[in-house]
N, C-alpha and C. Protein backbone atom coordinates (compact mmCIF):
# COMPACT_ATOMS: atom_id res chain seq x y z
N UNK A 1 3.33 -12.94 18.65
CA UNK A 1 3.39 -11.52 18.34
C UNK A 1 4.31 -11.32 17.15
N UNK A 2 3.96 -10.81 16.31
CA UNK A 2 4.48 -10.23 14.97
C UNK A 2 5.48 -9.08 15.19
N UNK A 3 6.28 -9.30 15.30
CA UNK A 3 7.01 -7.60 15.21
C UNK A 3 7.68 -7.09 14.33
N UNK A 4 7.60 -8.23 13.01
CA UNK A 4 8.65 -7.51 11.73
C UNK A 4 7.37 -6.92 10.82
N UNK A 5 6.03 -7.10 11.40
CA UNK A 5 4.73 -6.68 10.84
C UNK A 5 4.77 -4.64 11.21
N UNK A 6 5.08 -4.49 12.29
CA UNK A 6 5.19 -2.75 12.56
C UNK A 6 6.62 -1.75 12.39
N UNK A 7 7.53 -2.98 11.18
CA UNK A 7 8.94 -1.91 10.83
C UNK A 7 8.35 -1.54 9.63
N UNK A 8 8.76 -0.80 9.25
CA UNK A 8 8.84 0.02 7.81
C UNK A 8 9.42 -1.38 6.53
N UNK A 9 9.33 -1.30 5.48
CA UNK A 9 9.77 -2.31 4.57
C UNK A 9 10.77 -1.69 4.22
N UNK A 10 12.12 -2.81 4.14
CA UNK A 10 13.41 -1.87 3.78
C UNK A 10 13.65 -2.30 2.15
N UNK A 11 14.30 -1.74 1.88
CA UNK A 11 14.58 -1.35 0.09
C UNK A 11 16.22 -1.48 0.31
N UNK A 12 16.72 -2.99 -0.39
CA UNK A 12 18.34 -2.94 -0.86
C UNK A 12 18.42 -4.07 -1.63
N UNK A 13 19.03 -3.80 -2.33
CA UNK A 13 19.13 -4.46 -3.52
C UNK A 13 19.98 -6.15 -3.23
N UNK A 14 20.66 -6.04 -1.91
CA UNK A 14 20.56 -7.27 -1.49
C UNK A 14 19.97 -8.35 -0.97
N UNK A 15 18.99 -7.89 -1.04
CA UNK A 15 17.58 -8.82 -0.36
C UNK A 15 16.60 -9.28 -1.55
N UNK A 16 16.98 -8.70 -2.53
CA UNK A 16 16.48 -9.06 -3.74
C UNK A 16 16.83 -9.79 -4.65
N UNK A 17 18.98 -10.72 -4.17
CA UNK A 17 19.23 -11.13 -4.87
C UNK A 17 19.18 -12.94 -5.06
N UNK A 18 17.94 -13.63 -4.51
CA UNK A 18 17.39 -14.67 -4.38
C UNK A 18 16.57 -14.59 -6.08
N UNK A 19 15.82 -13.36 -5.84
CA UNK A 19 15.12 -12.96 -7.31
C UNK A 19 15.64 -13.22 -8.49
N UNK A 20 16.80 -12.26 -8.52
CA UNK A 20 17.59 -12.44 -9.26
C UNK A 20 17.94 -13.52 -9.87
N UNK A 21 18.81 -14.30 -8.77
CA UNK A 21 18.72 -15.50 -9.22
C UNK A 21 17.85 -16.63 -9.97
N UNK A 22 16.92 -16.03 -9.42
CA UNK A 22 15.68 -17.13 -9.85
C UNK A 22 15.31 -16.49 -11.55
N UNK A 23 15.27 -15.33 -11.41
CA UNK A 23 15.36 -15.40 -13.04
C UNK A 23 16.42 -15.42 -13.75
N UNK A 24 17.84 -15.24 -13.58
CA UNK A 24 18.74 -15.62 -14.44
C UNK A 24 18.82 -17.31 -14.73
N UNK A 25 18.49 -18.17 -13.51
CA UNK A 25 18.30 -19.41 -13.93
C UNK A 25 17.16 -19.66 -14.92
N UNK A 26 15.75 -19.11 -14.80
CA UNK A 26 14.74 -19.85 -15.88
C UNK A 26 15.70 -19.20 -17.12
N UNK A 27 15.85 -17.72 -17.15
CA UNK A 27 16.11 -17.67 -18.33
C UNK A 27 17.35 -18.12 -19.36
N UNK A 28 18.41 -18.95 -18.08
CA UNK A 28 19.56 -20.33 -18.63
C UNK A 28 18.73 -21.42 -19.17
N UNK A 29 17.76 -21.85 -17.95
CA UNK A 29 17.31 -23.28 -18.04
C UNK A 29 15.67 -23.62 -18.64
N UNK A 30 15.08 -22.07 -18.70
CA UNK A 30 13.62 -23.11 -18.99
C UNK A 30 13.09 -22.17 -20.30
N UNK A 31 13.45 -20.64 -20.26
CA UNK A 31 13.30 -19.33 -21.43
C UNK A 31 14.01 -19.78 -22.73
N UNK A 32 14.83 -20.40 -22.79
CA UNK A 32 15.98 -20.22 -23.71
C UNK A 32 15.68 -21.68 -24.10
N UNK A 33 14.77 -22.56 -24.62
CA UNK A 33 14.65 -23.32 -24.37
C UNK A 33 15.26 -24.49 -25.55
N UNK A 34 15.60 -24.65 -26.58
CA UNK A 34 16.92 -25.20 -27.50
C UNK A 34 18.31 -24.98 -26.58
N UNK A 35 18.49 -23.73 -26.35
CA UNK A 35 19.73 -23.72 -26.05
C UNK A 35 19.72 -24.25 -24.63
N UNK A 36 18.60 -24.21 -23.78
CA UNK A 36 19.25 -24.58 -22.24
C UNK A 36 19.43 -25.88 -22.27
N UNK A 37 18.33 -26.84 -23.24
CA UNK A 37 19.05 -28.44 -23.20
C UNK A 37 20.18 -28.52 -23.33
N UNK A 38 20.90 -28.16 -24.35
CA UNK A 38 22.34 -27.92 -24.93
C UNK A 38 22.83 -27.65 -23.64
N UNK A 39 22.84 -26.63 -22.87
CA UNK A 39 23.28 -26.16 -21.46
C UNK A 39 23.27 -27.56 -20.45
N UNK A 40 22.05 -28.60 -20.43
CA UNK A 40 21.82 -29.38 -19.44
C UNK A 40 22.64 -30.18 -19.86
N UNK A 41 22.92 -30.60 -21.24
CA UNK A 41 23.54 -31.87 -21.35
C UNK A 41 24.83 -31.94 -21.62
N UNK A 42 25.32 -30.39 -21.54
CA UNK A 42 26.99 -30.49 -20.95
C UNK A 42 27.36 -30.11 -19.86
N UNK A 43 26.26 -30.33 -19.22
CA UNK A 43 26.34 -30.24 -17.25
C UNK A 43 26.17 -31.51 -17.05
N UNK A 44 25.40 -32.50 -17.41
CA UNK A 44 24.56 -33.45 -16.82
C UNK A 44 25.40 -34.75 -17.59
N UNK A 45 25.56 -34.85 -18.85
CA UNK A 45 25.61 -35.92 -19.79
C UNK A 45 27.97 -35.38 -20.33
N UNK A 46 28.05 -36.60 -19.22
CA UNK A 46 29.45 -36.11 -19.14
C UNK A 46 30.35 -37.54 -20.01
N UNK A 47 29.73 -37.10 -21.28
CA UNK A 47 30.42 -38.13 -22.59
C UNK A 47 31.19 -36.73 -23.40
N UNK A 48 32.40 -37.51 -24.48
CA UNK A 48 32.36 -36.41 -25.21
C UNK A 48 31.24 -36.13 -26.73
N UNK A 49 30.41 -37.07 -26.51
CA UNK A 49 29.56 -36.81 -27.40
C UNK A 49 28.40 -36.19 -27.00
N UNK A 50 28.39 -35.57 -26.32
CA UNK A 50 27.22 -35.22 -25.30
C UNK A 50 26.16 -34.03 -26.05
N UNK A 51 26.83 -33.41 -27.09
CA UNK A 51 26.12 -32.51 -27.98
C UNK A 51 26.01 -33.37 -29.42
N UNK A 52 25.78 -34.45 -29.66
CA UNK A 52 25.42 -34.43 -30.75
C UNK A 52 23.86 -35.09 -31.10
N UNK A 53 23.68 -34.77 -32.06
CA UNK A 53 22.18 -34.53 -32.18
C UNK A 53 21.41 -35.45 -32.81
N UNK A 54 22.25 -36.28 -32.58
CA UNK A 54 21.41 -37.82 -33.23
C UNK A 54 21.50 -38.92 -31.65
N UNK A 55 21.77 -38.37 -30.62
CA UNK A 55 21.79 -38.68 -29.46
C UNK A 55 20.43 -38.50 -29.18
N UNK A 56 19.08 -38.94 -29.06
CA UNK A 56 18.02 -38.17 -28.53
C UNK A 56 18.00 -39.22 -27.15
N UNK A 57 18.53 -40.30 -27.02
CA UNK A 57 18.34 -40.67 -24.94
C UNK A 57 18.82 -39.73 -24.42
N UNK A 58 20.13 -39.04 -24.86
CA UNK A 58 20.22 -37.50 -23.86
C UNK A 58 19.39 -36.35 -23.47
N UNK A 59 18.64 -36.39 -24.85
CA UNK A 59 17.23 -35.14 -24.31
C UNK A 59 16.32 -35.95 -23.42
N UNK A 60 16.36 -37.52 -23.69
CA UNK A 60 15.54 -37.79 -22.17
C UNK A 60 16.00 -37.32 -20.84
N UNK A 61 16.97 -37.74 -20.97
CA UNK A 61 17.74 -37.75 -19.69
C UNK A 61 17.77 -36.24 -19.23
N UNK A 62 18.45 -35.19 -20.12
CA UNK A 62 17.87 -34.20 -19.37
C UNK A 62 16.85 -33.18 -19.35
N UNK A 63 15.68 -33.72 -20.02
CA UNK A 63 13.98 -33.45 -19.69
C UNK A 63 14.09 -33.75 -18.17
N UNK A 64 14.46 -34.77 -17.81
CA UNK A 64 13.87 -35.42 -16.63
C UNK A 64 13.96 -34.35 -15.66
N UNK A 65 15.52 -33.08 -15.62
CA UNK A 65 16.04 -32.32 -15.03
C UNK A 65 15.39 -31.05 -14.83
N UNK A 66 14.72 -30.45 -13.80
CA UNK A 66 14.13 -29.44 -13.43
C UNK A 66 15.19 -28.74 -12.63
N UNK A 67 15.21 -26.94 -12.52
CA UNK A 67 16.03 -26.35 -12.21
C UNK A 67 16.20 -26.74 -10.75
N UNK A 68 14.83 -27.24 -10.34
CA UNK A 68 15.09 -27.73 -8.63
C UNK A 68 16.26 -28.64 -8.47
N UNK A 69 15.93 -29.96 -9.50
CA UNK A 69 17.07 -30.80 -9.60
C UNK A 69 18.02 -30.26 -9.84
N UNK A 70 18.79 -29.67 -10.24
CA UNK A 70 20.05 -29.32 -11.03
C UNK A 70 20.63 -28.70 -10.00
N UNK A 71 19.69 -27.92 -9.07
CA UNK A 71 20.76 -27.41 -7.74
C UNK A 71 20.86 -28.21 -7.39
N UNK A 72 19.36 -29.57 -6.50
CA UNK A 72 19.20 -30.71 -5.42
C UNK A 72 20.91 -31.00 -6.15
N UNK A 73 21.05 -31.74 -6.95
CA UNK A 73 22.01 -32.51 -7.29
C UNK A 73 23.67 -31.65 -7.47
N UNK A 74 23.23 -30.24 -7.54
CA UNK A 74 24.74 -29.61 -7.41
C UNK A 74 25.16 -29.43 -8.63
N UNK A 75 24.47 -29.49 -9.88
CA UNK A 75 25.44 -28.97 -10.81
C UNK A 75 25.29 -27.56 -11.05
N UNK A 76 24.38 -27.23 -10.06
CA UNK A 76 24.34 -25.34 -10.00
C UNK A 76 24.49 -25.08 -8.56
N UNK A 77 25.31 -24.25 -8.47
CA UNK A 77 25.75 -24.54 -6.65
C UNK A 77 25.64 -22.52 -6.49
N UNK A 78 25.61 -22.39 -5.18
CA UNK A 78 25.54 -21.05 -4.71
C UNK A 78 26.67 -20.59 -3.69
N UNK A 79 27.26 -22.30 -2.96
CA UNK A 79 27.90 -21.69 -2.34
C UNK A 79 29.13 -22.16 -2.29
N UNK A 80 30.21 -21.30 -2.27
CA UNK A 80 31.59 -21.70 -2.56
C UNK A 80 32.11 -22.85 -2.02
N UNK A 81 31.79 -23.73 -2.27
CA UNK A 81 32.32 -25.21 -1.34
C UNK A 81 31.92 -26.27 -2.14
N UNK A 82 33.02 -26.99 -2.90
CA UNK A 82 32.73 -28.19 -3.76
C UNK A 82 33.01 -29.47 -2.95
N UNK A 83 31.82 -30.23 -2.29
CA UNK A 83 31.96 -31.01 -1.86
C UNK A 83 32.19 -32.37 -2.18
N UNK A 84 32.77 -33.53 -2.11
CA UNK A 84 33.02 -34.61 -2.46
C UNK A 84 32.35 -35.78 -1.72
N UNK A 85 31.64 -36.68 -2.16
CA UNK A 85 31.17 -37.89 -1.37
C UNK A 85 32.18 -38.82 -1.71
N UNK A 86 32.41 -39.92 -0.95
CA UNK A 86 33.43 -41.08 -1.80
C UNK A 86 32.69 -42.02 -2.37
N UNK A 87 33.20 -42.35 -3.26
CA UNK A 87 32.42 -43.17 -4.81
C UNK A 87 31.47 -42.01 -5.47
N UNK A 88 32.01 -41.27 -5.38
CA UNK A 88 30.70 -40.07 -6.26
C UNK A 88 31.30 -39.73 -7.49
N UNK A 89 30.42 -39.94 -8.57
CA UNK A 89 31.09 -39.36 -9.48
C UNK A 89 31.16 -37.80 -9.73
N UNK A 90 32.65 -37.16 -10.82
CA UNK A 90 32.82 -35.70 -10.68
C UNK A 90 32.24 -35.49 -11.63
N UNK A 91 31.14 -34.44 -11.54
CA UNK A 91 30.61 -33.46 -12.63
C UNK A 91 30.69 -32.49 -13.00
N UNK A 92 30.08 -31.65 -13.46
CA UNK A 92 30.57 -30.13 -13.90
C UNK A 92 29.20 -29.35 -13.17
N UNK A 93 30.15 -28.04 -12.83
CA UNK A 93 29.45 -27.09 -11.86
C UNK A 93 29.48 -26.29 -12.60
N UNK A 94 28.45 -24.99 -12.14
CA UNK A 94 28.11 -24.14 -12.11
C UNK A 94 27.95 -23.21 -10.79
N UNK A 95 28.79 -22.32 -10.36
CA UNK A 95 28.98 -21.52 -9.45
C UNK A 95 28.49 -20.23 -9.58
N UNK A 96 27.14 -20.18 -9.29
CA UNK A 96 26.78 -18.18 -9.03
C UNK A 96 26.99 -17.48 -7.88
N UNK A 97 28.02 -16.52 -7.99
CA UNK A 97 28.37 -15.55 -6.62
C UNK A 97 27.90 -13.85 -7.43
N UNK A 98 27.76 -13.49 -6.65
CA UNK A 98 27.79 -11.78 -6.97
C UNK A 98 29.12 -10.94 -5.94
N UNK A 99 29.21 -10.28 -6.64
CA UNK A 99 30.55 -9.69 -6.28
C UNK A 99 30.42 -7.99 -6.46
N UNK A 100 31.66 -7.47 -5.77
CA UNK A 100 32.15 -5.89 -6.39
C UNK A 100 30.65 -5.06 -6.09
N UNK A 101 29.88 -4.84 -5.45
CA UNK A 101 29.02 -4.12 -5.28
C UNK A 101 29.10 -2.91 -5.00
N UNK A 102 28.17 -1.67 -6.02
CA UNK A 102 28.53 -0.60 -5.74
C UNK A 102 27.22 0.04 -6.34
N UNK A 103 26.94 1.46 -6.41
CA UNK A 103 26.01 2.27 -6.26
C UNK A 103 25.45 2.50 -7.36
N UNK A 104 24.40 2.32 -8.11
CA UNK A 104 24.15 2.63 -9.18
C UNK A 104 24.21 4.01 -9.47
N UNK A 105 24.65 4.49 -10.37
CA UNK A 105 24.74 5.72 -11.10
C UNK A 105 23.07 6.90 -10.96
N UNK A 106 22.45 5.89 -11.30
CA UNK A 106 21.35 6.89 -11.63
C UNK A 106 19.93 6.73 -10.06
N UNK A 107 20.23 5.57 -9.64
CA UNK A 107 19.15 5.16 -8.29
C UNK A 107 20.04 5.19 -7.25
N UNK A 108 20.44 5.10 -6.30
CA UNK A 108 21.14 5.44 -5.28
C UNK A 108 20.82 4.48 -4.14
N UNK A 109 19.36 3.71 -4.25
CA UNK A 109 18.87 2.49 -3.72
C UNK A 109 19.17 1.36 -4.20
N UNK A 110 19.55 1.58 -6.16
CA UNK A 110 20.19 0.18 -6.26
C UNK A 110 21.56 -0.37 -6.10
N UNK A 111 22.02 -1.42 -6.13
CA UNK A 111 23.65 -1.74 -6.26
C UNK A 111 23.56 -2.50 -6.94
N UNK A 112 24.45 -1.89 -7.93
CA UNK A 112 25.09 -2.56 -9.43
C UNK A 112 26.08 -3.44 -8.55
N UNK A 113 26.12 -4.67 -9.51
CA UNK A 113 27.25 -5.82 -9.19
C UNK A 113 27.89 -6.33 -10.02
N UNK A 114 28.68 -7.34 -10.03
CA UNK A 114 29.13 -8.10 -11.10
C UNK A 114 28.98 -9.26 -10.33
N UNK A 115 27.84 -10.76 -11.54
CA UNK A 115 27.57 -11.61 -11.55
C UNK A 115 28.96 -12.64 -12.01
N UNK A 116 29.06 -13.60 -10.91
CA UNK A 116 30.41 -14.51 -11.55
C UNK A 116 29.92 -15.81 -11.76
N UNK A 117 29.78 -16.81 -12.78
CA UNK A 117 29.85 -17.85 -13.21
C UNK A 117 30.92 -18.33 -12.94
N UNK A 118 31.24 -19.33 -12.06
CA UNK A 118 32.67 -20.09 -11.99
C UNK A 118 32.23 -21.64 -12.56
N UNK A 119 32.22 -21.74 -13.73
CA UNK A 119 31.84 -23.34 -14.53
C UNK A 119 33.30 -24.19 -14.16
N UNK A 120 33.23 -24.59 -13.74
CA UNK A 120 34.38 -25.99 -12.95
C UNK A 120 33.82 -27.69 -13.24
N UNK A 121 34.79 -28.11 -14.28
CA UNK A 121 35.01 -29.74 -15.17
C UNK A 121 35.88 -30.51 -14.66
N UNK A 122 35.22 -31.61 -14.70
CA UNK A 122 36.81 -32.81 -14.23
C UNK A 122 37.89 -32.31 -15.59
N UNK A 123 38.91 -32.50 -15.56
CA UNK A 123 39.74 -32.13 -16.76
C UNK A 123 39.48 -33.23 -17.53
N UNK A 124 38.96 -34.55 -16.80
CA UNK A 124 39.32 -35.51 -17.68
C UNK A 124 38.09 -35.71 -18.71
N UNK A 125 37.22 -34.40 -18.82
CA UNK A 125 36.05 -34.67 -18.94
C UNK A 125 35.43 -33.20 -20.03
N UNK A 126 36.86 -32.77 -19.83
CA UNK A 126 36.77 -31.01 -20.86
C UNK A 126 36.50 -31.63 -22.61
N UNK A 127 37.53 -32.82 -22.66
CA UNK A 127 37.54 -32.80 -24.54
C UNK A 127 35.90 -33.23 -24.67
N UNK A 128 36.17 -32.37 -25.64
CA UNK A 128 34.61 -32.71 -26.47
C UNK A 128 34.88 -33.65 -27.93
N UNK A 129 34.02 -33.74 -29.07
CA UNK A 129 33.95 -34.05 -30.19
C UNK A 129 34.35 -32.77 -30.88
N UNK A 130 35.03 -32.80 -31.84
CA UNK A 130 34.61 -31.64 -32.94
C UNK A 130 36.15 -30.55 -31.94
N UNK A 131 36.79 -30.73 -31.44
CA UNK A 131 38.24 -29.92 -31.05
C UNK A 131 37.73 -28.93 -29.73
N UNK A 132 36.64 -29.15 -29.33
CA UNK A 132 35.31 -28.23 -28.61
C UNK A 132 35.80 -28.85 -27.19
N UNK A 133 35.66 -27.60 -26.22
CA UNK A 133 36.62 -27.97 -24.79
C UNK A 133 35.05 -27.69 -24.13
N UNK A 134 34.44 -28.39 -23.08
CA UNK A 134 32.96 -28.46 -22.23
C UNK A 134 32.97 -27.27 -21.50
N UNK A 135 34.43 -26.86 -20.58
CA UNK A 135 33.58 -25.17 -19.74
C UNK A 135 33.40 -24.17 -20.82
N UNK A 136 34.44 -24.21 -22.32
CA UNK A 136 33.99 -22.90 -22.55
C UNK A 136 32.85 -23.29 -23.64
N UNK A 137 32.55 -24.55 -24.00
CA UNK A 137 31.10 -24.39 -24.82
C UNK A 137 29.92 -24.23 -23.18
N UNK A 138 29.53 -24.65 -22.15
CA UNK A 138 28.89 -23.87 -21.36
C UNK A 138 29.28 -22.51 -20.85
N UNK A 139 30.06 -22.44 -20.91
CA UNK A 139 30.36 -20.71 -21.28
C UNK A 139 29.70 -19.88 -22.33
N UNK A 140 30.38 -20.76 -23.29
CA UNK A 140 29.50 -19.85 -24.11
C UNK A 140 28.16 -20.00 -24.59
N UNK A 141 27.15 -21.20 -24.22
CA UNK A 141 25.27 -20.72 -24.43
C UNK A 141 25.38 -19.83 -22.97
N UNK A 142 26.16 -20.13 -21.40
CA UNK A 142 25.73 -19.12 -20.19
C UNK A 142 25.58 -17.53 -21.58
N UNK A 143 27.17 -17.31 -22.08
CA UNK A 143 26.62 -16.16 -22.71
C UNK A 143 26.13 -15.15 -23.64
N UNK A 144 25.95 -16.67 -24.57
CA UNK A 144 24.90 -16.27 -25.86
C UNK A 144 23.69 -16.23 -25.17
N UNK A 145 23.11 -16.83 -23.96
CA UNK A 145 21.81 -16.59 -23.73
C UNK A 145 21.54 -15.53 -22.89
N UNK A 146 23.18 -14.98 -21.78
CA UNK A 146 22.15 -13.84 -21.39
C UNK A 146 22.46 -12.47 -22.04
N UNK A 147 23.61 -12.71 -23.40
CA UNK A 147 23.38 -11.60 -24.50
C UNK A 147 22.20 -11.60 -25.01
N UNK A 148 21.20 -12.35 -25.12
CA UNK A 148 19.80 -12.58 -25.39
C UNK A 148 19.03 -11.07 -25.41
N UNK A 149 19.51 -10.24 -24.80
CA UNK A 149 18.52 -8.92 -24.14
C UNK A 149 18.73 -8.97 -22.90
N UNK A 150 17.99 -8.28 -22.25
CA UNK A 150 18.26 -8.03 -20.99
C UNK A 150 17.45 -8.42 -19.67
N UNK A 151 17.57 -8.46 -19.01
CA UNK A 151 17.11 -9.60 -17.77
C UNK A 151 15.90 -8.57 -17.21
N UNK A 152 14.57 -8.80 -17.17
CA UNK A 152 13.75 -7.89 -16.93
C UNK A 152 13.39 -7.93 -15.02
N UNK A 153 13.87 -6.65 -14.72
CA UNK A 153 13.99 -7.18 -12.71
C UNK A 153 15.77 -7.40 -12.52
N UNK A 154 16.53 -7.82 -13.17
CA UNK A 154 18.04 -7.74 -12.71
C UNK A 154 18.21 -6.24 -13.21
N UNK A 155 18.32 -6.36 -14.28
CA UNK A 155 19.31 -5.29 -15.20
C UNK A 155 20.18 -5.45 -16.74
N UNK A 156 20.58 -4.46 -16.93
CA UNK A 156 21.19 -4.90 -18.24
C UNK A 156 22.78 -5.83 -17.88
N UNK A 157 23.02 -6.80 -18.49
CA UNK A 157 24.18 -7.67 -18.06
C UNK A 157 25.27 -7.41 -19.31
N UNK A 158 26.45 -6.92 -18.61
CA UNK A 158 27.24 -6.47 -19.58
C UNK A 158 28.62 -7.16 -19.18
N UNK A 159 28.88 -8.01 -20.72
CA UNK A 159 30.27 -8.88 -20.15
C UNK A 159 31.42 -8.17 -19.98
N UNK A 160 31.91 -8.57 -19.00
CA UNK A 160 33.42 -8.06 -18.15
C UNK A 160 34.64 -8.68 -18.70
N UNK A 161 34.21 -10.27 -18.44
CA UNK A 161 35.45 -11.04 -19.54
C UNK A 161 35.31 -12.58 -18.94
N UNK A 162 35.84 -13.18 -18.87
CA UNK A 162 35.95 -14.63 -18.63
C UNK A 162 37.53 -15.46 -18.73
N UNK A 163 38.04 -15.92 -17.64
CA UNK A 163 39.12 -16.31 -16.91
C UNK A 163 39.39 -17.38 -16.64
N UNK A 164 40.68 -18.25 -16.87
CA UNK A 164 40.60 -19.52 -16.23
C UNK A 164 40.36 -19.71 -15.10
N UNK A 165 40.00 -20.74 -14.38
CA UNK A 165 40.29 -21.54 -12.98
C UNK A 165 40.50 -22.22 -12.96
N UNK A 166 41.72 -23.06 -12.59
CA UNK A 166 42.46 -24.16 -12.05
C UNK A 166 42.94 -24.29 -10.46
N UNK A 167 41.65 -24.89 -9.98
CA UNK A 167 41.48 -25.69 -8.89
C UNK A 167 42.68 -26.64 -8.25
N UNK A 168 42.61 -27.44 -9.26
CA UNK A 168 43.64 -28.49 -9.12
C UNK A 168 43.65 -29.23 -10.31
N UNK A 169 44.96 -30.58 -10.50
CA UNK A 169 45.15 -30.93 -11.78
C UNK A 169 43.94 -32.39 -11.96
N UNK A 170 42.71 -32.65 -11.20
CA UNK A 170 41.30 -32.90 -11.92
C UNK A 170 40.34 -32.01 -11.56
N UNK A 171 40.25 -30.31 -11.41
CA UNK A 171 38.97 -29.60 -11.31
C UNK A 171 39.66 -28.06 -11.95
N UNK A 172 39.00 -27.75 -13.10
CA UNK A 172 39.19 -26.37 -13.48
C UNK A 172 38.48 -25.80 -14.63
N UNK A 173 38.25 -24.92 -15.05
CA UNK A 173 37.37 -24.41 -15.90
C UNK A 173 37.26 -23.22 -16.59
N UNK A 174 36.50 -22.19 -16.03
CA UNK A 174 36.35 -20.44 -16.48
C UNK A 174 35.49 -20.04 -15.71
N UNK A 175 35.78 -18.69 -15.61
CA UNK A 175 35.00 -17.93 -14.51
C UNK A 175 34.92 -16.91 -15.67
N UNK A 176 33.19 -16.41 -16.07
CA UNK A 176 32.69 -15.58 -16.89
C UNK A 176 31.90 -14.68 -15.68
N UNK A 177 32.18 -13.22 -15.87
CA UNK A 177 32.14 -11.92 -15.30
C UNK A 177 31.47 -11.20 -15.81
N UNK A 178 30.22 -10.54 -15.57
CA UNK A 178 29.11 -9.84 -15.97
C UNK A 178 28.54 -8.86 -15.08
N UNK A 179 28.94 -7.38 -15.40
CA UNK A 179 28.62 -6.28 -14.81
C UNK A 179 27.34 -6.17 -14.76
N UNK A 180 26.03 -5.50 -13.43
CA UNK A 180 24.60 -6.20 -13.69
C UNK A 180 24.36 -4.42 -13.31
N UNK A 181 23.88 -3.41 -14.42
CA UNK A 181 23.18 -2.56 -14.46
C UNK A 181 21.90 -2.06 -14.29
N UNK A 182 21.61 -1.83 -13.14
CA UNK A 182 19.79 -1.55 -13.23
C UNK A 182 19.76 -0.64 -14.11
N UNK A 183 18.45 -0.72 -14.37
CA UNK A 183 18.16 0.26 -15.39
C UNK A 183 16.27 0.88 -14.82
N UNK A 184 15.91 2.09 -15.87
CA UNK A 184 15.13 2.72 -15.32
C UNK A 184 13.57 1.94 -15.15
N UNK A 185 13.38 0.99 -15.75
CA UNK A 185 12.13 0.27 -16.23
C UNK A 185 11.96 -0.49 -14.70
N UNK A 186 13.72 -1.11 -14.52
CA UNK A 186 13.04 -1.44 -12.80
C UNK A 186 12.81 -0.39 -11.66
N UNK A 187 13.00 1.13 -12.21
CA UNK A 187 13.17 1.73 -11.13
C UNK A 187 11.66 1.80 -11.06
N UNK A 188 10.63 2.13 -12.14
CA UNK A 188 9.54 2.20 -12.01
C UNK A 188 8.43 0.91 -11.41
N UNK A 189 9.15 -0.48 -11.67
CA UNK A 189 8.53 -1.37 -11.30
C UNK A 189 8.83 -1.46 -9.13
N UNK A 190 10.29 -1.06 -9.05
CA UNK A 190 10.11 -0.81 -7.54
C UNK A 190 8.93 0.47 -7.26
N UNK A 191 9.31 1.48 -7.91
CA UNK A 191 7.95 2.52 -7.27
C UNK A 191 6.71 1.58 -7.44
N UNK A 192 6.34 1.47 -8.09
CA UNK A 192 5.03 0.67 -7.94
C UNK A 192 4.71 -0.17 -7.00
N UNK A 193 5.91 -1.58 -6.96
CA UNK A 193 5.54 -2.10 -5.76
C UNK A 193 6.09 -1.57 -4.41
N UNK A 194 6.65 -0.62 -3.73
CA UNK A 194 6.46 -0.18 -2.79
C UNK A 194 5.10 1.10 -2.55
N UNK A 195 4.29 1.18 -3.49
CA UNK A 195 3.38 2.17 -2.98
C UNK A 195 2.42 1.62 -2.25
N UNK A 196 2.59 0.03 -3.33
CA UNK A 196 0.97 -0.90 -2.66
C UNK A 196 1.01 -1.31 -1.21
């Protein structure tokens, strides 16, 4: 017997934020597509030469990487808990939480949030080539790409600021903060799909 088949369909903007997710990742990892390699291979390829561009075994290596992989393996994580295996090597994360939720201004069904990136590096693993430190160059394609325009189904993403984190003296990084505005284009795409 079906019984979630005879409730009404509920409308909150937290049940939608799987969605979300799923498109702020293609449009890190598969939309953006120059810059998300750049993105993979200072997640994945933990040299300090890891951006340079006469390296092309690194674009093998992370071709191979599909967004499935990149969670399977944890360098995009969801949930606050950095786990350790012994003999594992440390890589660099990517932490998406949503936070601060509150009422949108103009819909009253949506809730505006602020999106947190917590990018977390072995320290021993921050220097780059070229004077270039690894969380804040993935910091900064996370937010040259989602200054890109605006996330079609999230909202407009408007930066808040970006913060250290120091974990401990081998795990720390930046936590980049992005206020997530619906706007009216999704209000019309919810009317639509709740009429059908």
């Amino acid at each position: 017997m079906q019984r979630n088949a005879l409730l009404p369909p509920i409308q909150s903007s937290f049940l939608s934020l799987e969605k979300d997710t799923e498109l702020i990742l293609n449009k890190l990892f598969i939309d953006s597509q120059q810059y998300s390699k750049w993105l993979k291979r200072l997640l994945i390829i933990n040299t300090p030469d890891c951006l340079n561009k006469d390296r092309a075994q690194y674009d093998r290596i992370v071709d191979e990487y599909s967004v499935a992989d990149l969670i399977k393996k944890d360098y995009i994580r969801f949930t606050p808990r950095l786990e350790f295996n012994e003999h594992e090597d440390v890589q660099s994360y990517v932490l998406i939480s949503y936070d601060n939720f509150t009422t949108n201004g103009k819909n009253e069904r949506f809730r505006d949030c602020m999106i947190n990136f917590d990018i977390i590096c072995n320290t021993k693993q921050w220097d780059l080539d070229g004077f270039r430190v690894r969380p804040l160059m993935i910091a900064g394609y996370i937010d040259g790409i989602l200054n890109l325009g605006k996330l079609s189904g999230v909202g407009e993403t408007v930066f808040l600021g970006c913060n250290e984190l120091i974990l401990d003296q081998n795990l720390a990084g930046y936590t980049l903060s992005y206020h997530v505005v619906h706007f009216t284009e999704d209000d019309a795409k919810l009317e639509a799909l709740s009429s059908k």
